[in-house]
Protein backbone atom coordinates (compact mmCIF):
# COMPACT_ATOMS: atom_id res chain seq x y z
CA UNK A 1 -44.00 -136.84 127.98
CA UNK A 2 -46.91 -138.99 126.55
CA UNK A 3 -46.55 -141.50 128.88
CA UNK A 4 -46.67 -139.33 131.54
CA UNK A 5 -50.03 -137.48 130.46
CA UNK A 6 -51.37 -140.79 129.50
CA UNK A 7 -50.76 -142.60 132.51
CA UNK A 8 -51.98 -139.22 134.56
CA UNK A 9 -55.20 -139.29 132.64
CA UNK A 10 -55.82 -143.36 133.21
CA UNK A 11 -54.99 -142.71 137.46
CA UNK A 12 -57.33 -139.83 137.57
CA UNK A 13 -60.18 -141.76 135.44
CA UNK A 14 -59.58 -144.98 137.30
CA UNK A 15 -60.34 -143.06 141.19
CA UNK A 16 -63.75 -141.91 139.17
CA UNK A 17 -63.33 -137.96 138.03
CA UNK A 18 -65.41 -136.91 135.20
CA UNK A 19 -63.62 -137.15 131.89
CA UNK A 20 -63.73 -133.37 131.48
CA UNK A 21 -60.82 -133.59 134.22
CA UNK A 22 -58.24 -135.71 133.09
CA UNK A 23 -58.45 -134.10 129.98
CA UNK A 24 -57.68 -130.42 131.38
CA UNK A 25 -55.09 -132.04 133.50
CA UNK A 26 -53.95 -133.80 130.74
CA UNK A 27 -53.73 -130.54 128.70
CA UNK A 28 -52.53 -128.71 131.31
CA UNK A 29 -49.47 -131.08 132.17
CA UNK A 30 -48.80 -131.21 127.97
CA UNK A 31 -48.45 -127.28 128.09
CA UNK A 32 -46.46 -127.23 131.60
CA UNK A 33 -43.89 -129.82 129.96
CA UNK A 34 -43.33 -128.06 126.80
CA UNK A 35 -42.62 -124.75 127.45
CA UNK A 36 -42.12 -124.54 131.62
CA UNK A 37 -44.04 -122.37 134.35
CA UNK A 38 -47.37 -121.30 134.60
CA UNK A 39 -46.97 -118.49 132.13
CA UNK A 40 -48.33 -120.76 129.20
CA UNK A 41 -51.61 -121.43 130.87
CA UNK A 42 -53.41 -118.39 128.45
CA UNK A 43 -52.53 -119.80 125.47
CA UNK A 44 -53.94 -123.50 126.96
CA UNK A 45 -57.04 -121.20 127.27
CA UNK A 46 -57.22 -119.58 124.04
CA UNK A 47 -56.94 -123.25 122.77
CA UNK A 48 -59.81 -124.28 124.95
CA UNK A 49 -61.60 -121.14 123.70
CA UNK A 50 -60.91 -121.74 119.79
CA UNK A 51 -62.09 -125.51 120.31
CA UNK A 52 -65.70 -124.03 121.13
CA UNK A 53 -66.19 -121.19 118.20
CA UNK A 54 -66.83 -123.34 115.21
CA UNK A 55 -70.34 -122.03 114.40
CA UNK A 56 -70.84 -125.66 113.26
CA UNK A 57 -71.07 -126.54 117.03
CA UNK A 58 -73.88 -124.50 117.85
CA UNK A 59 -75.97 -127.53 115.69
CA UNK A 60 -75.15 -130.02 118.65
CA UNK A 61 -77.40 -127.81 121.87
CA UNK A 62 -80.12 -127.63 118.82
CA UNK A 63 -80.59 -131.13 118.21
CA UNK A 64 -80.17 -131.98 121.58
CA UNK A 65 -83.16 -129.78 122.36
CA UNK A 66 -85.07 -130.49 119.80
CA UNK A 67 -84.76 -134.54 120.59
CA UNK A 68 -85.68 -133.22 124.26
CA UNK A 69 -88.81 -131.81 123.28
CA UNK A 70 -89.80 -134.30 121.04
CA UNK A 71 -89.22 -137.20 123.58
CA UNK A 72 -91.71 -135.61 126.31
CA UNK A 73 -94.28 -134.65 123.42
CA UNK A 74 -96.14 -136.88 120.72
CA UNK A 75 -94.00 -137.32 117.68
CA UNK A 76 -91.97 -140.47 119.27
CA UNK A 77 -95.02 -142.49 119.77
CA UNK A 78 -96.36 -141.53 116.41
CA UNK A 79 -93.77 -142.83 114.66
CA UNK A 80 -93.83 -145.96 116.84
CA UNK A 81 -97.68 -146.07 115.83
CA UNK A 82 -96.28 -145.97 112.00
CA UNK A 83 -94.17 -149.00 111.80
CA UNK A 84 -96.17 -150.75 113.97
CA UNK A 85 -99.28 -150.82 111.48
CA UNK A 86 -97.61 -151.89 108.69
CA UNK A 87 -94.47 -154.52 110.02
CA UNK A 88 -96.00 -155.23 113.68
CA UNK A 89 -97.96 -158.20 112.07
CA UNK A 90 -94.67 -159.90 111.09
CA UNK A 91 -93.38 -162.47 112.52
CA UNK A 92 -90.64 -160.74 114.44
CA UNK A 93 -92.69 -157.25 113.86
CA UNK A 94 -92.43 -155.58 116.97
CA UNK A 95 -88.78 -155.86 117.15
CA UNK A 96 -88.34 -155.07 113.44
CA UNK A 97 -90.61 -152.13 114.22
CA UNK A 98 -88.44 -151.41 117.40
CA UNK A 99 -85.39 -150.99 115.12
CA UNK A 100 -87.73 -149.48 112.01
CA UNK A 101 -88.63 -146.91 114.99
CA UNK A 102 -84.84 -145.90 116.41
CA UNK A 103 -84.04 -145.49 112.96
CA UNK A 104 -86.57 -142.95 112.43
CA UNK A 105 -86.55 -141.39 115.32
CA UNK A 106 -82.58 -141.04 114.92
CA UNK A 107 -83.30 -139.40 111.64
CA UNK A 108 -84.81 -136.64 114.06
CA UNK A 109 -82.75 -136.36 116.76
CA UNK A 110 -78.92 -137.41 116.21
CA UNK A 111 -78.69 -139.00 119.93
CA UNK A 112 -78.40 -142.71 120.69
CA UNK A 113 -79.50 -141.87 124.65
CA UNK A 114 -82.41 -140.05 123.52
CA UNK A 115 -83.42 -142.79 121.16
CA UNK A 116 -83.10 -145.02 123.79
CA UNK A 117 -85.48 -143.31 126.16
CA UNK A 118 -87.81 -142.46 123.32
CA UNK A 119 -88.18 -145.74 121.43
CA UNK A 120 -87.09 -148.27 124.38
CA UNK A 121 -89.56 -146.63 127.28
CA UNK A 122 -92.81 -147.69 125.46
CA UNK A 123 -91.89 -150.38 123.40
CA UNK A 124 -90.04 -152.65 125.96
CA UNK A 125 -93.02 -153.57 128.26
CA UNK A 126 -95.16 -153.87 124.79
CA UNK A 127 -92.14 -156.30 123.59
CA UNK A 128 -92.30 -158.18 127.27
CA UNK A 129 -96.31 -158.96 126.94
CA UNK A 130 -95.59 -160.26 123.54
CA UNK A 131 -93.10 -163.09 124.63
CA UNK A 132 -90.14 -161.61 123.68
CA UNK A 133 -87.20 -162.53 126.14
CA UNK A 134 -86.00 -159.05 127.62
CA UNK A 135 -81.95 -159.62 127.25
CA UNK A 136 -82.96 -159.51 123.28
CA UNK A 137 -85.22 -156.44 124.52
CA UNK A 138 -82.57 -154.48 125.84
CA UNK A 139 -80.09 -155.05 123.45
CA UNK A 140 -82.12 -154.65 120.63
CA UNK A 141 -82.86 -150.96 121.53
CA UNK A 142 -79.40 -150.52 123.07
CA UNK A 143 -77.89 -151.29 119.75
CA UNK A 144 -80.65 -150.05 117.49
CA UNK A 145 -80.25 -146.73 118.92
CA UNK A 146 -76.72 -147.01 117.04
CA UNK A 147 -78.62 -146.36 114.02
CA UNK A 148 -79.50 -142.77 115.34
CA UNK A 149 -75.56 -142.19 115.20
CA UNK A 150 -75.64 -142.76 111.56
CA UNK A 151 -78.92 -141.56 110.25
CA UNK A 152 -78.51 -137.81 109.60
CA UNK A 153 -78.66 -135.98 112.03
CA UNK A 154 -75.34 -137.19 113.68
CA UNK A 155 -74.05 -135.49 116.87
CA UNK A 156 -71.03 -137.32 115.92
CA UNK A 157 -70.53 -136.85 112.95
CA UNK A 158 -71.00 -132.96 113.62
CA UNK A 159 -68.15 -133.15 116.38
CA UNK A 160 -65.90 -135.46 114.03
CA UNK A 161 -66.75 -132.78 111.16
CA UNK A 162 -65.62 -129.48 113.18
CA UNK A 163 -62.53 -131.09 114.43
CA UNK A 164 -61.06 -133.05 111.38
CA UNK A 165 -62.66 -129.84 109.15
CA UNK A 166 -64.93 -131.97 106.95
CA UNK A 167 -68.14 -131.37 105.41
CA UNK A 168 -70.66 -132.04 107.66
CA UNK A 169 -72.96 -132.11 104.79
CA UNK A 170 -71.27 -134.81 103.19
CA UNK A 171 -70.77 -136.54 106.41
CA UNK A 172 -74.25 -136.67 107.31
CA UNK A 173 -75.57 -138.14 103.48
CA UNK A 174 -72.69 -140.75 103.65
CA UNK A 175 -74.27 -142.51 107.03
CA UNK A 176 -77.45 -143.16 105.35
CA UNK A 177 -76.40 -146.32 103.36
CA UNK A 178 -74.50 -148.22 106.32
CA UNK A 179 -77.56 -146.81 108.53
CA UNK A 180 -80.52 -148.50 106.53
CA UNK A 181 -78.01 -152.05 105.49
CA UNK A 182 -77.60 -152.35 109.34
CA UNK A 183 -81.67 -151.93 109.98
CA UNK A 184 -82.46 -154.43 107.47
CA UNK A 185 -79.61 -156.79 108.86
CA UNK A 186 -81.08 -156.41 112.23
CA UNK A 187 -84.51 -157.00 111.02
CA UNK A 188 -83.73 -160.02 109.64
CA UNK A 189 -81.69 -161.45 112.63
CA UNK A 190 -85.39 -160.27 114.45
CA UNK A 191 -87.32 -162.52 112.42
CA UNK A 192 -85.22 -165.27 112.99
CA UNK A 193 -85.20 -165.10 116.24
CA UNK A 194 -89.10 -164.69 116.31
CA UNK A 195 -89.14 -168.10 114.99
CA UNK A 196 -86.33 -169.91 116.56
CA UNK A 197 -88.39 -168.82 120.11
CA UNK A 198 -91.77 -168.93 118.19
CA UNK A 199 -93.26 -165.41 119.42
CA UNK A 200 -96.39 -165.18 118.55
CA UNK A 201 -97.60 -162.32 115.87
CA UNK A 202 -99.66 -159.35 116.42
CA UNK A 203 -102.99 -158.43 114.70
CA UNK A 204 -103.00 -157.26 111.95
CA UNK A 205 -103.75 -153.93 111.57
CA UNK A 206 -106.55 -152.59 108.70
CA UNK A 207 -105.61 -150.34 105.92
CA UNK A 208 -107.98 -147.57 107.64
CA UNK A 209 -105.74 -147.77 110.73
CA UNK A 210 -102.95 -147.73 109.21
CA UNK A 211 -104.33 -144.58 107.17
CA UNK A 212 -104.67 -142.72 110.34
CA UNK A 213 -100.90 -143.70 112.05
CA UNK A 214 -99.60 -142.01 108.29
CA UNK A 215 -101.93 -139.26 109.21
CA UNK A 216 -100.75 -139.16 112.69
CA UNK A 217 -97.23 -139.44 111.78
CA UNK A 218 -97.15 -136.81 108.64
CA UNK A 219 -96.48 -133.58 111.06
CA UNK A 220 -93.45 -136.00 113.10
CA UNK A 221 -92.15 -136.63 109.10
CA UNK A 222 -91.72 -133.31 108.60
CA UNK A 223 -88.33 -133.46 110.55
CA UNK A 224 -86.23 -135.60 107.91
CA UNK A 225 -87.27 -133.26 105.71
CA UNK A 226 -86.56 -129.97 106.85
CA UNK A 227 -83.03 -131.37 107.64
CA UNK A 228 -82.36 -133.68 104.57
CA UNK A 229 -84.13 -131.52 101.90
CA UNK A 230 -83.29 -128.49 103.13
CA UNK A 231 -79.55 -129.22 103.78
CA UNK A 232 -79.00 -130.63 100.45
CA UNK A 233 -81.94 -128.47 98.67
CA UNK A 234 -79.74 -125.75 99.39
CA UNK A 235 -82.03 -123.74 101.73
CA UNK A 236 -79.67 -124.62 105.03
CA UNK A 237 -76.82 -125.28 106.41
CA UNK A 238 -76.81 -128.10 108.54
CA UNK A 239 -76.52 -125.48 112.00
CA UNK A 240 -79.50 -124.02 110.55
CA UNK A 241 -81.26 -127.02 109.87
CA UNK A 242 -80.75 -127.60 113.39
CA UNK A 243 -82.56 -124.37 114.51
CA UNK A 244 -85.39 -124.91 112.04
CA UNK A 245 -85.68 -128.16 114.10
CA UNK A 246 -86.42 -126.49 117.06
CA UNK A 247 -88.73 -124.04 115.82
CA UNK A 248 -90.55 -126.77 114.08
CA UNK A 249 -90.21 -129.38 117.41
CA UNK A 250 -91.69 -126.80 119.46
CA UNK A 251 -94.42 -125.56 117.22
CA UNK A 252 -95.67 -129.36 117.15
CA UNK A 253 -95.34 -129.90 120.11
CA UNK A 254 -96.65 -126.69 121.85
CA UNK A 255 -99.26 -125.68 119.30
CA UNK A 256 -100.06 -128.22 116.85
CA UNK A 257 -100.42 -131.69 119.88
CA UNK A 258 -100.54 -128.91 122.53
CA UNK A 259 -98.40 -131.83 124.59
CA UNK A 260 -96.40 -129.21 125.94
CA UNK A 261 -96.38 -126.35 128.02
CA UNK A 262 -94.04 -123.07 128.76
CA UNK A 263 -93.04 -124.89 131.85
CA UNK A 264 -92.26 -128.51 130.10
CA UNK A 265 -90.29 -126.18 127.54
CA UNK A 266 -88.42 -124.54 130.20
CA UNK A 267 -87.80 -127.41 132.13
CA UNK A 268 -86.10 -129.39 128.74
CA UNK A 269 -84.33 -126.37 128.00
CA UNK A 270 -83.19 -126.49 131.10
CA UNK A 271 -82.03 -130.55 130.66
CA UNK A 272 -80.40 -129.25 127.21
CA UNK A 273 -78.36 -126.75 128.44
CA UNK A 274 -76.89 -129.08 131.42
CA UNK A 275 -76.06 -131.90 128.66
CA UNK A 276 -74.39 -128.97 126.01
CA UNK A 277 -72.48 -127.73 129.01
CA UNK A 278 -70.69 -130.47 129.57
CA UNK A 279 -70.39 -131.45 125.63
CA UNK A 280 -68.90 -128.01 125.35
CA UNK A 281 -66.38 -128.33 128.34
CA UNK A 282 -65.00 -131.61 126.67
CA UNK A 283 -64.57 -130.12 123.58
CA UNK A 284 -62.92 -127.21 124.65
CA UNK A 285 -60.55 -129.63 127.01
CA UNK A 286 -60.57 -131.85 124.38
CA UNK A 287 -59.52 -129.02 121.74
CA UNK A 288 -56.36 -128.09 124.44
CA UNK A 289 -55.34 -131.30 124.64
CA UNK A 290 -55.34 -132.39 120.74
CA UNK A 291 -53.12 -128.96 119.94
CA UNK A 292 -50.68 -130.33 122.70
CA UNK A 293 -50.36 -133.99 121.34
CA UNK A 294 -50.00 -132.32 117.89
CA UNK A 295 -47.71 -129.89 119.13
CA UNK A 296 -45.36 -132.41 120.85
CA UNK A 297 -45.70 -135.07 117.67
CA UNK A 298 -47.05 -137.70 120.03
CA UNK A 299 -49.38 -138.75 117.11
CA UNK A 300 -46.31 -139.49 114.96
CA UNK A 301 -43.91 -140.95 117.31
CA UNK A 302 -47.43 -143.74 118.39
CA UNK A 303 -47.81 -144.53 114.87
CA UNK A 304 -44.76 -145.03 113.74
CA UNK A 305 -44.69 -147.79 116.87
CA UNK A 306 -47.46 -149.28 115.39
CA UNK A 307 -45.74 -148.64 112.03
CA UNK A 308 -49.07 -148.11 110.61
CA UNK A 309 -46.93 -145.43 108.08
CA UNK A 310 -45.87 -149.14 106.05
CA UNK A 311 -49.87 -150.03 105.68
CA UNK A 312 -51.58 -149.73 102.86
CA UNK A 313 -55.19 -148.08 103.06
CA UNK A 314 -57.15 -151.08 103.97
CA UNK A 315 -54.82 -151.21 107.33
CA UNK A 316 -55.07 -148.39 108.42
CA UNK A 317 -58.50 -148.26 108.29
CA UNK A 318 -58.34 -151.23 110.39
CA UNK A 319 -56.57 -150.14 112.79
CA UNK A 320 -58.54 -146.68 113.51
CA UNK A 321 -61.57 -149.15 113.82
CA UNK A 322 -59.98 -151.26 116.17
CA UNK A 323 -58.78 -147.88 118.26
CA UNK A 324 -62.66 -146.42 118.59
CA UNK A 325 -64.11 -149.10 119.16
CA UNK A 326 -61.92 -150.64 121.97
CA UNK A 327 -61.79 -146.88 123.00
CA UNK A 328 -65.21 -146.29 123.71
CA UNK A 329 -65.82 -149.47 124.86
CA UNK A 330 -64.45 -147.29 127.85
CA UNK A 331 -64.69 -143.55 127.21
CA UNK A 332 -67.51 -141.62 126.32
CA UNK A 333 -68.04 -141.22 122.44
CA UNK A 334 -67.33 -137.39 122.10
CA UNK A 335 -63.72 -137.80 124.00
CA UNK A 336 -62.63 -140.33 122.26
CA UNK A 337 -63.42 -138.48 118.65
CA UNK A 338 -61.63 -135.73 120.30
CA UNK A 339 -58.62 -137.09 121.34
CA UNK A 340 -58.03 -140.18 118.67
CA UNK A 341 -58.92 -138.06 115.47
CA UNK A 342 -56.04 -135.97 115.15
CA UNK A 343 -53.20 -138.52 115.88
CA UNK A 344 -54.68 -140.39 113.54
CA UNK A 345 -55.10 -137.42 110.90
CA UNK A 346 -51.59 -137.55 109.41
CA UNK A 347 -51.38 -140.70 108.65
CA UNK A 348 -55.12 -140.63 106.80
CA UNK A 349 -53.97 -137.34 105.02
CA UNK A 350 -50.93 -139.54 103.66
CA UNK A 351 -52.54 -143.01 102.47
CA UNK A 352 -54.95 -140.48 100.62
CA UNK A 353 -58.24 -141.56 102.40
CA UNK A 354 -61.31 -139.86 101.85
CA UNK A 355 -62.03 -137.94 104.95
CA UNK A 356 -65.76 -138.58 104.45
CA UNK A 357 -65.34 -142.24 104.61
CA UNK A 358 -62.95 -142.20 107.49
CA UNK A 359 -65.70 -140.19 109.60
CA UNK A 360 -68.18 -142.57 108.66
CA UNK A 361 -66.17 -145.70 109.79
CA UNK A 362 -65.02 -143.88 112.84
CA UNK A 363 -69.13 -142.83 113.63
CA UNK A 364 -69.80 -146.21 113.53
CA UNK A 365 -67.28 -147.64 115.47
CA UNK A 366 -67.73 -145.03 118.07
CA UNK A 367 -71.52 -146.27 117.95
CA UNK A 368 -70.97 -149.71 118.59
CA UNK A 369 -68.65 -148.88 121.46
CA UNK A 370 -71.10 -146.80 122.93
CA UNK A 371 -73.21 -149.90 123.39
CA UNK A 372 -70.47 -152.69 124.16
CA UNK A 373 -69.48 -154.18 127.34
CA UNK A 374 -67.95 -153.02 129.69
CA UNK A 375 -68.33 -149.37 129.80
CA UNK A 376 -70.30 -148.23 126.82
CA UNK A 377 -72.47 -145.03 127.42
CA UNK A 378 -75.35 -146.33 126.14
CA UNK A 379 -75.50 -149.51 128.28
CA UNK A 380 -75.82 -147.59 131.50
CA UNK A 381 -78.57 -145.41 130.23
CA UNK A 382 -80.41 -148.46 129.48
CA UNK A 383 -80.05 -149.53 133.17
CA UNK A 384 -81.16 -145.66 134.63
CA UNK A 385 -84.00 -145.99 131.82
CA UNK A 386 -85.35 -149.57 132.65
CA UNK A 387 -83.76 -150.58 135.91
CA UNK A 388 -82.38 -153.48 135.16
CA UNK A 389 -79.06 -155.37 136.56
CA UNK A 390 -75.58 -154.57 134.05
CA UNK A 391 -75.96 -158.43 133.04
CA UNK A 392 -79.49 -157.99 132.30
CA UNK A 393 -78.83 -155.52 129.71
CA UNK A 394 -75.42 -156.48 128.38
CA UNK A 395 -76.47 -160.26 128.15
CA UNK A 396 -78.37 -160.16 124.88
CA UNK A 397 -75.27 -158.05 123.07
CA UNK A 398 -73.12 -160.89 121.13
CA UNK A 399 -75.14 -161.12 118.30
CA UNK A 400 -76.12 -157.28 117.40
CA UNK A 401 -72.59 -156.43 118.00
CA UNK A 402 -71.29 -159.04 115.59
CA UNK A 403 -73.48 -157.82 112.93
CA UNK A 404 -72.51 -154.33 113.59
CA UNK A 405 -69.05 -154.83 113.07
CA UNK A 406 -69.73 -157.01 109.68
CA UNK A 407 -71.12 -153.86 108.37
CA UNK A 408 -67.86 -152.06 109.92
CA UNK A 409 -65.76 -154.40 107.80
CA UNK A 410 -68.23 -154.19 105.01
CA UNK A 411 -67.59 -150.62 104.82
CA UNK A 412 -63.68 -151.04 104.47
CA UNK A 413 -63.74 -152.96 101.65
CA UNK A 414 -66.77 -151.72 99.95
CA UNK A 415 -66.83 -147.59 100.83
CA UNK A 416 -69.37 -147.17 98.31
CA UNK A 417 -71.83 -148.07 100.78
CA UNK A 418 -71.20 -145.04 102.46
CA UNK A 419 -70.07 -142.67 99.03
CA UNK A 420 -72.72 -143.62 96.69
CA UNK A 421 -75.35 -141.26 97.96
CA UNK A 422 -72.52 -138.55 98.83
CA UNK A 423 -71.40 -138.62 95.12
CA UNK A 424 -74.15 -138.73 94.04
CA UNK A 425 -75.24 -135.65 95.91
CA UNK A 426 -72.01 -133.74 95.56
CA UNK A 427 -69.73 -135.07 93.09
């Protein structure tokens, strides 16, 4: 039976439907094979219906909206304005301050696309005029906007969280440390490459202007904090924190920068509610079709091909890094959480990994996937957002990717890196 729905779902993905579709015919085909007829098809509902009512979900529209509003408003470019005065003088600045920027703005947001839109659109022609070749450009922000997936808060992490049940609290502290090791590794790679191609520096900007960008940027700061500080000072949950997001995103950027209007604000909640629809549909398809592989014991009858149940820790985290990141190399990120998490659940539940860790690792690897040749997610928003050829954008990759996955390997054999802060904060 799992070669059947398997090879079904690759057929119907290679003649181009939507991934919500071979997953629902996936499902549907898993439930039709187990128990006969069409008489199952309510319970393959009531799955698809228990997939979407973790209240934890309702955090994913809210972040999503509230990185809408803040990428047609102010705060973005504010932030930009902060790194810039104090790093853009650097040698390699501007594209330390490029990363320094999709960090931060990922610490507000929780999307790699939106960072990419919000940090690449005005830094890329600033980056161009400074003599920076734009294959580094592009990949750069493609791959700095992998930070975003880390840095709380974490639209992946949050789906991860609701469907292997872990903390989402704990989830989102843990992706600080590999978040802020992989911005200064990229920062560094930067500079050298500032001075293997010898860009030239920028000014240098005064201690009064950079006064006024902290100024500027105070009210866009206020973000990490409502969602850091009040998650783990107690005062939210992390779905709340979300909402207190968009209250805050939309008093800034309505009231306080008056950037935006009740039509801009309908029109993005508009955009928001297109994006959670289809978030929502995979996850429901996505729940259907994990209770049928679980159902069936596929997950136990592929790893015990593999015999990953004779590895040791250590291999089997291997091996689930290997499996996200070659899977969303070609799927997009949310699927393959959805579908790879629970056959690999057992066997993490047996070794005696810590479920934090695991979702960490498997965040990350689903964020450099995102951005990897051929069909990462994030490479084709880079060519809608700059209109640029595939090679263009994919030609500057190598070197970010290969630093991203030393920090992958880091984090297997040194998981403090991800579990300091988290037991710090909760043990």
């Amino acid at each position: 039976m799992a070669i059947t729905i398997f090879s079904i779902m690759i057929v119907l993905l290679l003649l181009g439907f939507p991934m919500m579709i071979p997953l629902i015919i996936g499902a549907f085909v898993g439930f039709y094979s187990l128990f006969g007829g069409m008489g199952q098809l309510e319970t393959m509902v009531q799955q698809m219906m228990a997939g979407i009512r973790p209240a934890s979900l309702i955090a994913v529209p809210m972040f999503i909206f509230a990185a809408d509003i803040m990428t047609r408003g102010q705060s973005a470019g504010r932030l930009i304005n902060l790194v810039m005065s104090f790093v853009g003088h650097l040698r390699g600045g501007l594209a330390v301050s490029t990363a320094a920027a999709c960090t931060m703005f990922g610490a507000v947001s929780g999307s790699t696309q939106a960072t990419v839109v919000a940090i690449g659109s005005p830094l890329r022609p600033r980056m161009l005029k400074a003599g920076y070749n734009d294959s580094f450009i592009l990949a750069l922000i493609v791959n700095s906007s992998d930070i975003a997936f880390l840095i709380p808060p974490s639209i992946g992490m949050i789906i991860y969280g609701v469907v292997s049940n872990t903390s989402i609290a704990e989830l989102f502290i843990a992706g600080v440390g590999p978040g802020i090791l992989i911005l200064i590794l990229f920062s560094i790679y930067s500079w050298i490459y500032a001075v293997r191609n010898r860009v030239p520096t920028e000014e240098r900007a005064s201690w009064g202007e950079r006064l006024v960008a902290v100024r500027d940027a105070l009210w866009p700061l206020g973000f990490p904090v409502i969602i850091i500080g009040g998650i783990y000072g107690g005062i939210f949950s992390p779905t709340e924190a979300a909402a207190a997001c968009v209250l805050y995103a939309i008093l800034l950027e309505m009231v306080v920068f008056r950037e935006l209007d009740f039509k801009g604000l309908y029109e993005t909640a508009k955009s928001t509610g297109l994006i959670t629809a289809v978030v929502f549909i995979l996850v429901a398809a996505g729940a259907a079709f994990s209770w049928v592989i679980s159902f069936a014991q596929i997950p136990q009858q592929i790893l015990a091909g593999i015999g990953i149940d004779q590895m040791g820790q250590i291999g089997v985290l291997v091996v689930i890094s290997i499996a996200f990141f070659i899977g969303c190399m070609f799927v997009d990120p949310i699927v393959v959480i959805l579908v790879l998490v629970p056959i690999f659940a057992p066997v993490v539940q047996a070794v005696g990994l810590d479920p934090v860790l695991v979702g960490t690792i498997i965040t990350l690897q689903v964020a450099i996937g995102s951005a990897t040749p051929p069909f990462g997610c994030d490479i084709f928003t880079a060519i809608a957002v700059f209109k640029r050829p595939y090679m263009d954008v994919i030609r500057g990759t190598p070197p970010f990717i290969l630093i991203l996955l030393c920090v992958s390997a880091a984090l297997i054999f040194f998981p403090q890196i991800a579990l300091f802060l988290r037991d710090l904060a909760f043990r």
